[in-house]
Structures are given as structure tokens and as C-alpha cells.
Protein backbone atom coordinates (compact mmCIF):
# COMPACT_ATOMS: atom_id res chain seq x y z
CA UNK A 1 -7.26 91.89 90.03
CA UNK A 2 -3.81 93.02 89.04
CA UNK A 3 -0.71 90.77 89.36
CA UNK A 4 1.50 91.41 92.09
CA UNK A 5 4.37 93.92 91.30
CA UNK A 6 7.24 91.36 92.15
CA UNK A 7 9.73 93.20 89.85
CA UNK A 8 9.12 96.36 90.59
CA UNK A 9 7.76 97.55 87.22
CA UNK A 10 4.71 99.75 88.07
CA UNK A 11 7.09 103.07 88.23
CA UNK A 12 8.05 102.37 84.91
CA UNK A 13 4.88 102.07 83.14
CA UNK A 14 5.69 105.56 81.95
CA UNK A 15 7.77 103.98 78.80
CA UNK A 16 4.76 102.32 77.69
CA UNK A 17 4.24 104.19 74.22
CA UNK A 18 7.60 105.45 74.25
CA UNK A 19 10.51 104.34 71.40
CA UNK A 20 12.85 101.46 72.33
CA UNK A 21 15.86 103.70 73.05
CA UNK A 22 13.90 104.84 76.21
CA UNK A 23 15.56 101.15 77.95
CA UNK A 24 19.02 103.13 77.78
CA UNK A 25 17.50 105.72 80.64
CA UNK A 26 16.65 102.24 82.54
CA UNK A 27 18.66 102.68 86.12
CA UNK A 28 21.47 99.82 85.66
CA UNK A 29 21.44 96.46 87.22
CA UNK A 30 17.73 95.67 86.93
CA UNK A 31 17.22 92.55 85.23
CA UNK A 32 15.49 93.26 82.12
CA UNK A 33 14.94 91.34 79.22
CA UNK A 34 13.55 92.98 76.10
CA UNK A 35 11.37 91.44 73.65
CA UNK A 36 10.78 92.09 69.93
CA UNK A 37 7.74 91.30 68.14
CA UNK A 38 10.04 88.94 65.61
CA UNK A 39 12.19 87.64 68.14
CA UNK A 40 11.80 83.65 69.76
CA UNK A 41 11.49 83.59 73.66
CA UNK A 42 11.81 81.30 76.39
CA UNK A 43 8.70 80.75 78.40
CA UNK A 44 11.00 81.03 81.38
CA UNK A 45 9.67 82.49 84.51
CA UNK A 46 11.47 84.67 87.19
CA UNK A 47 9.07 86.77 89.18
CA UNK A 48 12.26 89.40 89.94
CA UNK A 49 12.64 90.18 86.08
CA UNK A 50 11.25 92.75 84.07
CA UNK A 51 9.73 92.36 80.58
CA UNK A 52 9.41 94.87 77.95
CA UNK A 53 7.88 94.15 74.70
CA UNK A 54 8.63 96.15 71.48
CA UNK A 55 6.72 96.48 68.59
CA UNK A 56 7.62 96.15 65.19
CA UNK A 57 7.53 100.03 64.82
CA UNK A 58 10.05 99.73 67.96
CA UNK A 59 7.60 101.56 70.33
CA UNK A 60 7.21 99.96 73.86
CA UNK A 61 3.89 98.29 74.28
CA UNK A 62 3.53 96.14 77.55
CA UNK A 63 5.97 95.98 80.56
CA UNK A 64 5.33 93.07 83.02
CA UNK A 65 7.19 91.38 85.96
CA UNK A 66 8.09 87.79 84.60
């Protein structure tokens, strides 16, 4: 089973595989956080937020509601 879409992220699985800059065309006032493969995180949770995870190349690899 797939975890509920309580963000709102499913339309934007389309920047999956796309370069980091691709955020920037993100509609404004969604809260987003944006994670790098290098960079420390909280292990916060907040169901309305969206998660992106960058690789180390900078390409997009996993969007998630969290």
C-alpha cells in the first residue's frame, strides 16, 4: 500500500530525475524542505510538508509528504 498523499506531492512526482533547480518552478507557499545527500536533518514530522531529496550529483531522487 502507498502512504496517504497528505501533502499533496503525487502531481509533482514529475521532478523526480530532474536537476535541483527544477524546486524554483515549485508554485510558492508550499512548505517544502529540501534535502541534500551531505546535509544533517531533523527527524521531524509534519504530514502537510513536502520532502525532496537531492543527490550528490544534485538530481532529485525521492519526493515524499513528511
Amino acid at each position: 500500500a502507498q502512504p496517504a498523499d497528505t501533502c499533496g506531492v503525487r502531481p509533482l512526482s514529475y521532478i523526480v530525475g530532474q536537476n535541483a533547480a527544477a524546486t524554483y518552478q515549485l508554485p510558492q507557499g508550499l512548505p517544502v524542505r529540501i534535502l541534500y545527500s551531505a546535509t544533517p536533518r531533523t527527524q521531524d514530522f509534519s504530514p502537510d510538508r513536502i520532502n525532496i531529496e537531492v543527490g550528490a550529483d544534485g538530481v532529485i531522487t525521492s519526493v515524499w509528504c513528511g
